[in-house]
Protein backbone atom coordinates (compact mmCIF):
# COMPACT_ATOMS: atom_id res chain seq x y z
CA UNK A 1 -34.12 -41.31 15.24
CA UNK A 2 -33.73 -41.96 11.91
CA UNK A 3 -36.52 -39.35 10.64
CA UNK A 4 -34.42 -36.91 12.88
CA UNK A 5 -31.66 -38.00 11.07
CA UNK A 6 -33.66 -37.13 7.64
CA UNK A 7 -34.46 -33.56 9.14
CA UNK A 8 -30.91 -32.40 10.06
CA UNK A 9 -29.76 -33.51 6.96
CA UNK A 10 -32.17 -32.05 5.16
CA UNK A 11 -31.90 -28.81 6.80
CA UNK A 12 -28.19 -29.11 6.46
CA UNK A 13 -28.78 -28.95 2.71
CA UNK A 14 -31.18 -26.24 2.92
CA UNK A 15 -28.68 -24.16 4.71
CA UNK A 16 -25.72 -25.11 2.50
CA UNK A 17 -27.82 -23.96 -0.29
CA UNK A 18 -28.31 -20.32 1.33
CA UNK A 19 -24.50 -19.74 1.96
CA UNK A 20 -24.13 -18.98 -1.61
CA UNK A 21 -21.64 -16.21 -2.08
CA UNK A 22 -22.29 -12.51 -2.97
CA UNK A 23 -20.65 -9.59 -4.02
CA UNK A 24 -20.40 -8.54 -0.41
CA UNK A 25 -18.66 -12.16 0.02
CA UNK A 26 -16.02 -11.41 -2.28
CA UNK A 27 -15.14 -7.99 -0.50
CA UNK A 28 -14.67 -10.06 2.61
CA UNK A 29 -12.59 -12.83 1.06
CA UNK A 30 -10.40 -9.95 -1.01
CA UNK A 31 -9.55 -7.92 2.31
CA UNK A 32 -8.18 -11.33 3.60
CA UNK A 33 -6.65 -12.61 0.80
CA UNK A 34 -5.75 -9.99 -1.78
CA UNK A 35 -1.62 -10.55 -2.48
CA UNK A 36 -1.65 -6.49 -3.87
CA UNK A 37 -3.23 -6.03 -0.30
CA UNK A 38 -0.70 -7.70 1.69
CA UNK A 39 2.27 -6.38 -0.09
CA UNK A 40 0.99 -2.68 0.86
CA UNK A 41 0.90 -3.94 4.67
CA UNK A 42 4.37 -4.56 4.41
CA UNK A 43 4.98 -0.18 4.36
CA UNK A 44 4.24 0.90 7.73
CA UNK A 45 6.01 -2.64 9.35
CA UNK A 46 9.32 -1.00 7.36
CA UNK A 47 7.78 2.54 8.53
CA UNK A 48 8.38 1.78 11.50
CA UNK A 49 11.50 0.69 11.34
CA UNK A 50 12.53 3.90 9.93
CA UNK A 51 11.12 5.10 13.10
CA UNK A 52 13.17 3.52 15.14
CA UNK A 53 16.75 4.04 13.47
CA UNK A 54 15.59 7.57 13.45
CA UNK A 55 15.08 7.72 17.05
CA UNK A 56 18.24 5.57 17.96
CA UNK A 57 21.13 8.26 18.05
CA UNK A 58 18.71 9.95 21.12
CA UNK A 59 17.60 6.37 22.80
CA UNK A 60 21.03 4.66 22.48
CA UNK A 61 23.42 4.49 24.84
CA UNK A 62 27.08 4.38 23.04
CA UNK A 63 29.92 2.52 24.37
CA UNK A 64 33.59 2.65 23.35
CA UNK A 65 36.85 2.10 24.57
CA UNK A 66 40.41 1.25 23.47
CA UNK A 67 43.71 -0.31 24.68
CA UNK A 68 47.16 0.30 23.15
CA UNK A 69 51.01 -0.59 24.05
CA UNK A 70 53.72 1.48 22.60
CA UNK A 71 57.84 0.38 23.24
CA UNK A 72 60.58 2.82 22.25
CA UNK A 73 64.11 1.40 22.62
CA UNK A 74 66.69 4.02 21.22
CA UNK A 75 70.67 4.57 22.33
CA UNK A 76 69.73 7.38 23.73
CA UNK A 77 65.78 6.34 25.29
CA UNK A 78 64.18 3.32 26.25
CA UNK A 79 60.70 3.89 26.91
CA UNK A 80 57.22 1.73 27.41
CA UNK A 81 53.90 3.01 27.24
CA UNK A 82 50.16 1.85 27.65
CA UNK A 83 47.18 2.83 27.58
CA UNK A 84 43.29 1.95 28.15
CA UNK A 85 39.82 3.70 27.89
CA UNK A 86 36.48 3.06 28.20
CA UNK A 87 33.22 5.85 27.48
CA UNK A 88 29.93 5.83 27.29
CA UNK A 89 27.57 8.49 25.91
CA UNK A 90 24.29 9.79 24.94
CA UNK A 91 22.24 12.30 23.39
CA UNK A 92 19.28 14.18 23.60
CA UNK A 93 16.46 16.14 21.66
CA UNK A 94 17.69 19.62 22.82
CA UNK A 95 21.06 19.07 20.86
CA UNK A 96 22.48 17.86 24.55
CA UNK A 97 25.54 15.32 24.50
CA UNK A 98 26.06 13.67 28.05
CA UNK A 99 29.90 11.22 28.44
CA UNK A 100 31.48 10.01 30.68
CA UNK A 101 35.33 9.18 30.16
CA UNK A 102 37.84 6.87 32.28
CA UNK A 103 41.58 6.50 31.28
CA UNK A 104 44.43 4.88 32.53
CA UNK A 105 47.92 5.65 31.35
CA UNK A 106 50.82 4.05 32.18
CA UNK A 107 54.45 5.17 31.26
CA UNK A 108 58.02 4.28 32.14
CA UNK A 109 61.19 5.47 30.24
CA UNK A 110 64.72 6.04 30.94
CA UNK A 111 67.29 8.82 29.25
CA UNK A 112 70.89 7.55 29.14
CA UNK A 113 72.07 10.46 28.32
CA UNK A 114 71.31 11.82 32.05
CA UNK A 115 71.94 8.15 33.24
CA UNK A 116 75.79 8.99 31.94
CA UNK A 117 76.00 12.11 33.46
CA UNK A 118 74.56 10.72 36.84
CA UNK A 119 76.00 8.08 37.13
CA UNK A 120 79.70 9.86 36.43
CA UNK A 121 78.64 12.22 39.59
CA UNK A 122 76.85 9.47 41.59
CA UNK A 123 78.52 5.93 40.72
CA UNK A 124 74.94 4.41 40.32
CA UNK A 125 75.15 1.97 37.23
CA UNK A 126 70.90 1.59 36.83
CA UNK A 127 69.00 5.03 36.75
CA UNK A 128 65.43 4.95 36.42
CA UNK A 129 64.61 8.57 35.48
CA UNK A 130 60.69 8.29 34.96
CA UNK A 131 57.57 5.97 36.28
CA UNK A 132 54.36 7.27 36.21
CA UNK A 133 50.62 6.27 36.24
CA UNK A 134 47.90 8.69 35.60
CA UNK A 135 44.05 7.80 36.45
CA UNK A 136 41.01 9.85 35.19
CA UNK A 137 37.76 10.34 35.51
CA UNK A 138 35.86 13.16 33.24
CA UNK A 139 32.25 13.99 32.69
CA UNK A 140 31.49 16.48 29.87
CA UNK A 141 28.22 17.86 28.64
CA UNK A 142 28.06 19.83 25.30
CA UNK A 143 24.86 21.87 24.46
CA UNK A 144 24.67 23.23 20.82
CA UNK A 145 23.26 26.80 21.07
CA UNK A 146 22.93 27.57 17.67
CA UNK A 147 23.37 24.37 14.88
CA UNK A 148 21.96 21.25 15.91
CA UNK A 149 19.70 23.27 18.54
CA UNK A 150 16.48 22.14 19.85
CA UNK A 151 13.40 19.25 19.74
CA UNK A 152 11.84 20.12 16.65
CA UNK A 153 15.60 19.99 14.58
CA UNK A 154 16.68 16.66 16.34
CA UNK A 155 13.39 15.27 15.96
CA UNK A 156 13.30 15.99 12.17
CA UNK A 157 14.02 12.74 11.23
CA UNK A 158 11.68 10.79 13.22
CA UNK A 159 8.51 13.33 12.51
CA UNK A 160 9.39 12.63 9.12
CA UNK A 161 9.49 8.37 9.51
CA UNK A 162 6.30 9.41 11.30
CA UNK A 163 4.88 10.92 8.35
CA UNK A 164 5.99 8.32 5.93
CA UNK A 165 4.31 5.63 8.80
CA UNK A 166 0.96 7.94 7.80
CA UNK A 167 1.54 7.79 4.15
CA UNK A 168 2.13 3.80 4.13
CA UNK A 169 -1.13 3.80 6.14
CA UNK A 170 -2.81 5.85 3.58
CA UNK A 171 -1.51 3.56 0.76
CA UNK A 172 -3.09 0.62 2.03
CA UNK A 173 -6.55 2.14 1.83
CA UNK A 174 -5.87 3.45 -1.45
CA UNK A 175 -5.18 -0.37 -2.22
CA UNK A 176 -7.94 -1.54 -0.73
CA UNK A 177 -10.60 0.81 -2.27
CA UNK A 178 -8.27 0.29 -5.79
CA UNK A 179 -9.25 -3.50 -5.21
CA UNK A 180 -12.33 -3.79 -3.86
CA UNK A 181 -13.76 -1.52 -7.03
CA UNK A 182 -11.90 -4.47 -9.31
CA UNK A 183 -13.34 -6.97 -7.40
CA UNK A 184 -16.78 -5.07 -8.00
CA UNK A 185 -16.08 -4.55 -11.81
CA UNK A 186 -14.63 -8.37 -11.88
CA UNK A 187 -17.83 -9.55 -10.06
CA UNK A 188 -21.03 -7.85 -12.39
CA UNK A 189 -18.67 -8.45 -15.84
CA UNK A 190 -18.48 -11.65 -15.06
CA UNK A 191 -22.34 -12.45 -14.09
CA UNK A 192 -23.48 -10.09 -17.29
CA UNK A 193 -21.62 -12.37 -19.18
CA UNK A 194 -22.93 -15.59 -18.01
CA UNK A 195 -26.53 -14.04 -18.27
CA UNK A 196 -25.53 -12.93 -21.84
CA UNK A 197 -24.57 -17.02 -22.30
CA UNK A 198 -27.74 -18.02 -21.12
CA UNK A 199 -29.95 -15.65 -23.83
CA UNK A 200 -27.69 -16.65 -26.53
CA UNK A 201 -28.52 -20.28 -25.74
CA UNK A 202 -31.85 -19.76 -25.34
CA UNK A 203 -31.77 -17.80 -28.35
CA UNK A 204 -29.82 -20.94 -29.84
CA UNK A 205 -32.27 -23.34 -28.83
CA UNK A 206 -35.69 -21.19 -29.93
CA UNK A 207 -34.05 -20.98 -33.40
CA UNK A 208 -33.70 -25.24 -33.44
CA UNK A 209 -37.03 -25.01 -32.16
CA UNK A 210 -38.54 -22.82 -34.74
CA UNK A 211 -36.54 -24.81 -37.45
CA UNK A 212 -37.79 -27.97 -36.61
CA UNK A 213 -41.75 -26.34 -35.96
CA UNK A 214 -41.33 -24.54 -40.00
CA UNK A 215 -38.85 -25.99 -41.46
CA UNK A 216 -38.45 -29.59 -41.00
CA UNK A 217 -40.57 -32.29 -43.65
CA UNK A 218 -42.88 -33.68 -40.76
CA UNK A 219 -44.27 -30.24 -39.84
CA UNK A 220 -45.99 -30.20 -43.95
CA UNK A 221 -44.70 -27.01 -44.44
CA UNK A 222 -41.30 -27.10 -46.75
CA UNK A 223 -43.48 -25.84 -49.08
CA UNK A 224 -44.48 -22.64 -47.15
CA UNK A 225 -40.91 -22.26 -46.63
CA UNK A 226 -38.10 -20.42 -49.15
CA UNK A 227 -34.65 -21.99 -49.34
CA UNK A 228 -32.89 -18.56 -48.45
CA UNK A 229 -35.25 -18.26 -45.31
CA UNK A 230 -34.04 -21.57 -44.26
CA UNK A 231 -30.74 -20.74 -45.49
CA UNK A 232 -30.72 -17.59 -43.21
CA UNK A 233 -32.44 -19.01 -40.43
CA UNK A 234 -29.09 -21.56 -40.73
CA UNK A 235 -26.61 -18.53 -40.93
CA UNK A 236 -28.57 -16.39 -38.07
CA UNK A 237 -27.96 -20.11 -35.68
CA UNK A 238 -24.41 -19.99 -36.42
CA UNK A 239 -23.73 -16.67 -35.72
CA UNK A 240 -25.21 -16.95 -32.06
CA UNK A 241 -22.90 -20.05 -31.56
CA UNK A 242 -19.95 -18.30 -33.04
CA UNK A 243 -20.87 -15.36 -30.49
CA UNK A 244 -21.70 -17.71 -28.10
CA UNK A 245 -18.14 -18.98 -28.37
CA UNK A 246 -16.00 -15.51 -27.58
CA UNK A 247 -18.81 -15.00 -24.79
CA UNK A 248 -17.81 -18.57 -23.09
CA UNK A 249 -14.15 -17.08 -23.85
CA UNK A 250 -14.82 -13.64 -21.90
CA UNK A 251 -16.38 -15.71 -19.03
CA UNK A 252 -13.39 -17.70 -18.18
CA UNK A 253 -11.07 -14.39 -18.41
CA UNK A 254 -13.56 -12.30 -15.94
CA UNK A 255 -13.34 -15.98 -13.74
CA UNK A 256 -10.10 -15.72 -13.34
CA UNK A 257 -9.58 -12.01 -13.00
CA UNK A 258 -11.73 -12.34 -9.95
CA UNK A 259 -10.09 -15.12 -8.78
CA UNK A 260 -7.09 -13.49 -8.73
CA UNK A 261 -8.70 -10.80 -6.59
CA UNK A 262 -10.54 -13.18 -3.80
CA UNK A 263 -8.12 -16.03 -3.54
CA UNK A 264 -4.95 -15.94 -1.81
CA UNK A 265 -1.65 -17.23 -3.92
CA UNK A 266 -1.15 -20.77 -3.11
CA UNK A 267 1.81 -22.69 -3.73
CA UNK A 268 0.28 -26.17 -3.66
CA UNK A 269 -2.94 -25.42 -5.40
CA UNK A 270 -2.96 -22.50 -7.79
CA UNK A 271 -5.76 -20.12 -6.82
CA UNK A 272 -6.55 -19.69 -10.85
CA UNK A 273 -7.49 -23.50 -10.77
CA UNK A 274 -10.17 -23.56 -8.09
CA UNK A 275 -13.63 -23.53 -8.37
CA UNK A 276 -15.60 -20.57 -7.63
CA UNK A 277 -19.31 -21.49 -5.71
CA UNK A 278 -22.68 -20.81 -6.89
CA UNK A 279 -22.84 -17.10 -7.21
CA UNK A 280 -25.87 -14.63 -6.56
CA UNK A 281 -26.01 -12.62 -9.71
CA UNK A 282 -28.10 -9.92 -8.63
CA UNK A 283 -29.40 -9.11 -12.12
CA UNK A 284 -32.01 -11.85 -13.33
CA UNK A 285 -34.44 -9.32 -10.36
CA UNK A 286 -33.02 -6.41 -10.95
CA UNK A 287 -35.67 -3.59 -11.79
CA UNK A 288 -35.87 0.12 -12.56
CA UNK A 289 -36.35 0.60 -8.86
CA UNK A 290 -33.11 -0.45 -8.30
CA UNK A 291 -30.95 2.74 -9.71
CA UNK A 292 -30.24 5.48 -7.61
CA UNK A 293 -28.90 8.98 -8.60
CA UNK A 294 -26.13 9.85 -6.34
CA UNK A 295 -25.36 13.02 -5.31
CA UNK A 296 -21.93 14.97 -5.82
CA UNK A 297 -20.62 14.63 -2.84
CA UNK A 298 -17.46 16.70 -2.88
CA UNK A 299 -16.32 17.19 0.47
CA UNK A 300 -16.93 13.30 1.35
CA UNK A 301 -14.57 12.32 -1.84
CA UNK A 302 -11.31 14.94 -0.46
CA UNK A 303 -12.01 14.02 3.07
CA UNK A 304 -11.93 9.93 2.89
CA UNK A 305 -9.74 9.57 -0.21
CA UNK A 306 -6.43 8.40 1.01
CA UNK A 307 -4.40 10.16 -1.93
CA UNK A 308 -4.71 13.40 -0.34
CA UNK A 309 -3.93 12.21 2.68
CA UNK A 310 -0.63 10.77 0.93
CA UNK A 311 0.12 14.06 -0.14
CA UNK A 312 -0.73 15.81 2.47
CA UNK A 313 1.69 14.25 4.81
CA UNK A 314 4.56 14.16 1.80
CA UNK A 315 4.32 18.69 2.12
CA UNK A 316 4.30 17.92 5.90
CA UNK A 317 7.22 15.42 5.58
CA UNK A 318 9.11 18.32 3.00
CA UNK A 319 8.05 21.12 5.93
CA UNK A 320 10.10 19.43 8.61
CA UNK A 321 13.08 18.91 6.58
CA UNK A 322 13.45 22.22 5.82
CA UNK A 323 13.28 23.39 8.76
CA UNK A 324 15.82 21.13 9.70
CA UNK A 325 18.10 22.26 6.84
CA UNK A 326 17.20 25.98 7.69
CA UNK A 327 18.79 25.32 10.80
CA UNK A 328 21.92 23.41 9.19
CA UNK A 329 22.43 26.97 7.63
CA UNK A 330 23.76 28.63 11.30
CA UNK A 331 27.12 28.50 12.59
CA UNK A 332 27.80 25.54 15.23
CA UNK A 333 28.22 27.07 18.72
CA UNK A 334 28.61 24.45 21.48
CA UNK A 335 28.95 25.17 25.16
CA UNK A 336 31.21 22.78 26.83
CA UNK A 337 31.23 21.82 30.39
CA UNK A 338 34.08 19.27 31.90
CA UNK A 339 35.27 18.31 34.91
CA UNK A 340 37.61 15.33 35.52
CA UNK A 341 38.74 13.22 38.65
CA UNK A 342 42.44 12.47 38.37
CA UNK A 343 45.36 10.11 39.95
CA UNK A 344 48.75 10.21 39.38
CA UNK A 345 51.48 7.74 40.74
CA UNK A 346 54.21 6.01 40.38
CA UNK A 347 52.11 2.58 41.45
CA UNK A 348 48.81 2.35 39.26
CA UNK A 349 47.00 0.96 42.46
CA UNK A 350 47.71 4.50 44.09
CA UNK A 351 46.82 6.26 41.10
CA UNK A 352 43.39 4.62 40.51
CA UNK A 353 42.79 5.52 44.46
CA UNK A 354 43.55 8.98 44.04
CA UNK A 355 41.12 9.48 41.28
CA UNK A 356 37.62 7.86 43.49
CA UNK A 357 38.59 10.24 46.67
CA UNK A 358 38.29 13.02 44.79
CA UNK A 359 40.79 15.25 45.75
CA UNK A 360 42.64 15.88 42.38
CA UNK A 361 40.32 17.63 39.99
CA UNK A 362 40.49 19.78 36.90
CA UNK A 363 36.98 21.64 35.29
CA UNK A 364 36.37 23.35 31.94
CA UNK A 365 33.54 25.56 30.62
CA UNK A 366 34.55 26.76 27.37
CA UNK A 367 32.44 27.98 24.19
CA UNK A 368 33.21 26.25 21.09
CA UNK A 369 32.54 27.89 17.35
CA UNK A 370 32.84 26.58 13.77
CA UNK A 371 31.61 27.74 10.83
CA UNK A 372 31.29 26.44 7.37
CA UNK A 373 32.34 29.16 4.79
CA UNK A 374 31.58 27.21 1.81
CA UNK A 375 27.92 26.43 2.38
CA UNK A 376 26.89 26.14 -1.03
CA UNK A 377 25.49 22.05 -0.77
CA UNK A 378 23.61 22.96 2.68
CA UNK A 379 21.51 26.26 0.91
CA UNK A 380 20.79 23.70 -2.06
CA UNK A 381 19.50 21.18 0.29
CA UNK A 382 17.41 23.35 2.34
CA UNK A 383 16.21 25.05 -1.13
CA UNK A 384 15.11 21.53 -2.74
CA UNK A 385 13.36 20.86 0.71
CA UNK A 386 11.06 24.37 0.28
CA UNK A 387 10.75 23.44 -3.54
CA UNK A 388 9.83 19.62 -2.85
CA UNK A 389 7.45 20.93 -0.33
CA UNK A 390 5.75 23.41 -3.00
CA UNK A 391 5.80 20.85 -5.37
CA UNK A 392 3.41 18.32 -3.17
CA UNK A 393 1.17 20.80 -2.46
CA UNK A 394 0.68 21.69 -6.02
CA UNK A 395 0.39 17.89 -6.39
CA UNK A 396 -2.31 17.58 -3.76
CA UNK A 397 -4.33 20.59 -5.57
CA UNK A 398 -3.73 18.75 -8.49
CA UNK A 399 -5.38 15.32 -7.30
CA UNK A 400 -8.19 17.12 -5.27
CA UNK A 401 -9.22 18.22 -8.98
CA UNK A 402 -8.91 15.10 -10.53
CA UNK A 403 -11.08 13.70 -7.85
CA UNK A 404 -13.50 16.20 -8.34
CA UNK A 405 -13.61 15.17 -11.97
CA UNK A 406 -13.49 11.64 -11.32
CA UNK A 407 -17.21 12.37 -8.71
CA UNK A 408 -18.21 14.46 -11.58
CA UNK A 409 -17.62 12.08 -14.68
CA UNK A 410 -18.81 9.08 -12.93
CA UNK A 411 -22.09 10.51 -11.94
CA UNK A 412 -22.56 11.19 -15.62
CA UNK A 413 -21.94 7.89 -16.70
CA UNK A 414 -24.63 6.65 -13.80
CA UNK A 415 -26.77 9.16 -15.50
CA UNK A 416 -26.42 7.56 -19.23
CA UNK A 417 -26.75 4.04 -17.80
CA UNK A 418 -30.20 4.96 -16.74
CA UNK A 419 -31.24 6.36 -19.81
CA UNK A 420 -29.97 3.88 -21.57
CA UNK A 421 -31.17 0.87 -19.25
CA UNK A 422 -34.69 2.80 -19.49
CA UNK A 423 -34.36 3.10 -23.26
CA UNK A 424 -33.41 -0.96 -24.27
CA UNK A 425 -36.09 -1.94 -21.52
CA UNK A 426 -39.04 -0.23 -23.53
CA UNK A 427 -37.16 -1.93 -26.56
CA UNK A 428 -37.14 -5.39 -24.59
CA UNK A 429 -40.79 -4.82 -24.05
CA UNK A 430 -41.65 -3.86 -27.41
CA UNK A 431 -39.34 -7.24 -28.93
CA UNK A 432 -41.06 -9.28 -26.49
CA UNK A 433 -44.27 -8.58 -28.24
CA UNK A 434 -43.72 -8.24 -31.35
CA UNK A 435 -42.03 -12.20 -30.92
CA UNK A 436 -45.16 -13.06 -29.41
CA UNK A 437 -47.38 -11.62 -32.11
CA UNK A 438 -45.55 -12.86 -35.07
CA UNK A 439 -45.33 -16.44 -33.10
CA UNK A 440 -49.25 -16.14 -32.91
CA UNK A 441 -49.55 -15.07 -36.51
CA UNK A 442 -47.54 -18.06 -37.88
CA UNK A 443 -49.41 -20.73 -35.58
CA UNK A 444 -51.40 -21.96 -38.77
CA UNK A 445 -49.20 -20.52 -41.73
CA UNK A 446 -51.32 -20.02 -44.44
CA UNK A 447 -50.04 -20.89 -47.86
CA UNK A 448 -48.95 -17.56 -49.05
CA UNK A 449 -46.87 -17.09 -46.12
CA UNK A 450 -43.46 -18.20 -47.75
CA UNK A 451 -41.08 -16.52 -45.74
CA UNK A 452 -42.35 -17.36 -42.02
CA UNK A 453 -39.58 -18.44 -40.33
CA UNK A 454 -37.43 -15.54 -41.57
CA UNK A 455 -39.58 -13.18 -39.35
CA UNK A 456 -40.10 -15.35 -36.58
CA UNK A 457 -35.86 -15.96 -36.70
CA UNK A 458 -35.44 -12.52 -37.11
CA UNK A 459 -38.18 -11.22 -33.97
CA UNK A 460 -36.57 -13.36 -31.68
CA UNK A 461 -33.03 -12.36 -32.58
CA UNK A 462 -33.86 -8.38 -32.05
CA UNK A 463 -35.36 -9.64 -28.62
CA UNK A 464 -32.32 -11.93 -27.90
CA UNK A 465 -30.19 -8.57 -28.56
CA UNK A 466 -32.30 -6.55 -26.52
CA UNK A 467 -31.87 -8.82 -23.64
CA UNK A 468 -28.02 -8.64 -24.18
CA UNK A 469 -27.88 -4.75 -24.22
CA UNK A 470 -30.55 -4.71 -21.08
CA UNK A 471 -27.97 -6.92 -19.62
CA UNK A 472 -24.74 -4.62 -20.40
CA UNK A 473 -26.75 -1.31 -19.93
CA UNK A 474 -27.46 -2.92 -15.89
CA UNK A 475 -23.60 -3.77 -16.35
CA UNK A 476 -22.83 -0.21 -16.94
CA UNK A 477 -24.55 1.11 -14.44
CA UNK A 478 -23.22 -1.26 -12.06
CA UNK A 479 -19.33 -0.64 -13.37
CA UNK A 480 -20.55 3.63 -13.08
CA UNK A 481 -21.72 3.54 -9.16
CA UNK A 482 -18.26 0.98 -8.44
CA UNK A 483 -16.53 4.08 -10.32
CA UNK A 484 -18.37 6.33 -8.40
CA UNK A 485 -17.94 4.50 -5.20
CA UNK A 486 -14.19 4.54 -5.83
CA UNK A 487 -13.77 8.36 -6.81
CA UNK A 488 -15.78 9.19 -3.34
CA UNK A 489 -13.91 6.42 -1.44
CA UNK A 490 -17.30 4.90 0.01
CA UNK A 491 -16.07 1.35 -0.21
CA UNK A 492 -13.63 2.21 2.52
CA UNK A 493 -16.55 4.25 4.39
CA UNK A 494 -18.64 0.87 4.31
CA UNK A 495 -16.75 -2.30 3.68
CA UNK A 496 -13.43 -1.80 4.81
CA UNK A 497 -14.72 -0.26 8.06
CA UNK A 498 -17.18 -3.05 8.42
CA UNK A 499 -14.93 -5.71 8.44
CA UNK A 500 -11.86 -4.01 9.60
CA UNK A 501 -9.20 -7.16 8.38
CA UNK A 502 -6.09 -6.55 9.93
């Protein structure tokens, strides 16, 4: 039990050691927990909201209704009246206005003036000249024929929310392949630099090595040795620690940049203050083998890069509206329809009854026409609409170029990092040996050989250096394909649609 015991464990470890974190780790952990990310997602949410209100005035059903008293009391008239109303309505995408009306009135007044002259003929001393209670029922439906006609002018307004739902989508993949080429560009700046730390320490250490091998009192060789040799030799140490020093420097900005791409904002623990893992650098086996020369790929870049798609649907947003204000231009002609159910009576009980059997009536049809002469604000609007629309397709021309470019000028930096990585490799090469070969030629100094650890210092420096440029020529390659990447939009081709974080 207790070897088994060993063995998990053991494997455990092994395992924990594997699950070290990539590049293709941080991609993951940046579509879950990027803050610039999350505050895109928040577009279409209000999108469609906007949605909504726009489609409200033809989903809604509207209520309204009103009560009122009204007393007169005059010499001549004494009079009380009331009222009370209740409606409901709705409208639809053809223009078409459905409501439905019920009113009660109620009035009673009396004249003195006729109760004198009545009641000098008739003796009566309390005249009650008028009672009455009215009772209706109406339906009316208005259809605009001309202004305010049709789906696609009433629907204006929610195509458009629609659109702006499209172009919130679209920003949040332009976000997303914006971040995910930082987090790329965070991620092999960051590992250059740490490989760059380790050469200049090696560097650092070889040059106490060498001083202590030719320099030091033990080895029997001061006297083999010039004071400004030894002098440099100091100088050439203190220069890789003072570089050393702004490298260390550079490493904890490029730590932090990325954590402030992977790591989600936390309130009781600062993302900036945790620890980031063991990392695979993906450089200390990286060979000529590894580069690949992309093609231009055009028609890939315009179809999956989200800007156009932004601007596409901002002309189709513009195109709508001014169609809608084209039609804002025409005069309003309504056709009106009414009929009404009504009760009159001197008791409101009989009135009301009246009304529901129906058999007191009035109907309308009627045409209805207004016209603005002064329509100087609705040509300007529907004049900006045609000119905003122009405008965004000019824009989208205008960004399908600069995409273009951006394929174009990123393939040719891929191009100079290869010729650059294959130039400083033959120079690593060539360093390496001729380090090697002076080491082997100062093995036994002889005695004329006063100024040995000058070139030994000063091979392995120009090999330390062409370590550090093979490093940052593999770091501009890498920062020219996540450019490249970015202008043709293949990290939301790959990685977003692999992972698909909602």
């Amino acid at each position: 039990m207790k070897v088994l015991f060993i063995f998990l464990t053991a494997s455990f470890i092994f395992i924990s050691a594997q699950e070290v974190p990539s590049l293709e780790k941080c991609f993951y952990w940046a579509l879950q927990n990027n803050v610039d990310i999350e505050v895109t997602k928040f577009g279409p949410k209000i999108a469609e909201q906007d949605i909504s209100l726009a489609t409200s005035p033809f989903h809604d059903i509207f209520i309204g209704g009103g009560a009122s008293y009204n007393k007169l009391d005059t010499r001549l008239v004494q009079s009380d009246e009331a009222n009370f109303n209740l409606s409901l309505a709705k409208r639809f995408l053809p223009g078409t206005e459905v409501s439905v009306d019920y009113r009660v009135d109620y009035i009673r007044s009396t004249n003195f003036e006729i109760f004198e002259i009545v009641g000098l003929i008739l003796g009566d001393d309390d005249i009650i000249i008028d009672k009455l209670n009215t009772s209706a029922l109406t339906f009316q439906v208005t259809q605009p024929l001309l202004k305010n006609f049709g789906i696609d002018v009433n629907s204006a307004f929610i195509d458009i929310a629609k659109k702006q739902k499209e172009i919130a989508n679209a920003e949040i993949e332009r976000q997303i392949n914006d971040t995910l080429t930082q987090v790329e560009i965070a991620y092999w700046t960051w590992i250059s630099l740490l490989k760059t730390k380790d050469a200049l320490q090696i560097s650092i250490n070889e040059a106490e090595k060498y001083k202590s091998k030719y320099v030091e009192p033990k080895a029997g060789l001061t006297e083999g040795v010039l004071p400004s040799d030894v002098d440099q030799a100091t100088i050439d140490v203190q220069l890789r620690k003072d570089q050393l020093i702004s490298v260390e420097r550079q490493i904890k900005e490029w730590e932090d940049k990325l954590k402030r791409l992977i790591f989600p904002l936390d309130s009781k623990k600062e993302s900036l203050s945790k620890e980031l893992p063991i990392w695979q650098d993906g450089l200390t086996n990286f060979v000529l083998t590894d580069f690949n020369l992309p093609d231009f790929e055009y028609d890939s870049a315009l179809k999956y890069r989200p800007e156009v798609r932004q601007l596409q649907g901002k002309a189709d947003a513009f195109h709508i509206l001014s169609k809608q204000k084209k039609n804002q231009l025409l005069p309003e002609v309504n056709l009106v329809g009414r009929y009404s159910f009504i009760g009159q009576s001197q008791e409101t009980n009989i009135a009301i009854a009246n009304t529901i059997d129906g058999n007191h009536y009035q109907w309308h049809v009627g045409v209805e026409f207004e016209y603005t002469l002064g329509t100087l604000g609705v040509r300007s609007d529907y004049k900006k609409a045609i000119l905003q629309k122009q405008q965004a397709q000019a824009q989208k021309k205008q960004v399908e170029y600069d995409i273009c470019l951006e394929v174009k000028l990123s393939r040719h930096a891929v191009e100079e990092a290869i010729r650059k990585y294959q130039n400083i490799t033959n120079i690593l090469q060539k360093s390496q040996e001729r380090l090697t070969g002076v080491e082997r030629r100062y093995q036994q100094p002889l005695p004329y050989d006063f100024n040995l650890i000058f070139f030994v210092q000063d091979a392995e420096v120009q090999r330390t250096e062409a370590q550090i440029n093979q490093y940052r020529a593999i770091l501009q390659y890498k920062l020219a394909m996540a450019q490249l990447k970015h202008a043709q939009a293949k990290y939301l081709q790959s990685i977003y649609k692999k992972y698909q974080i909602k």
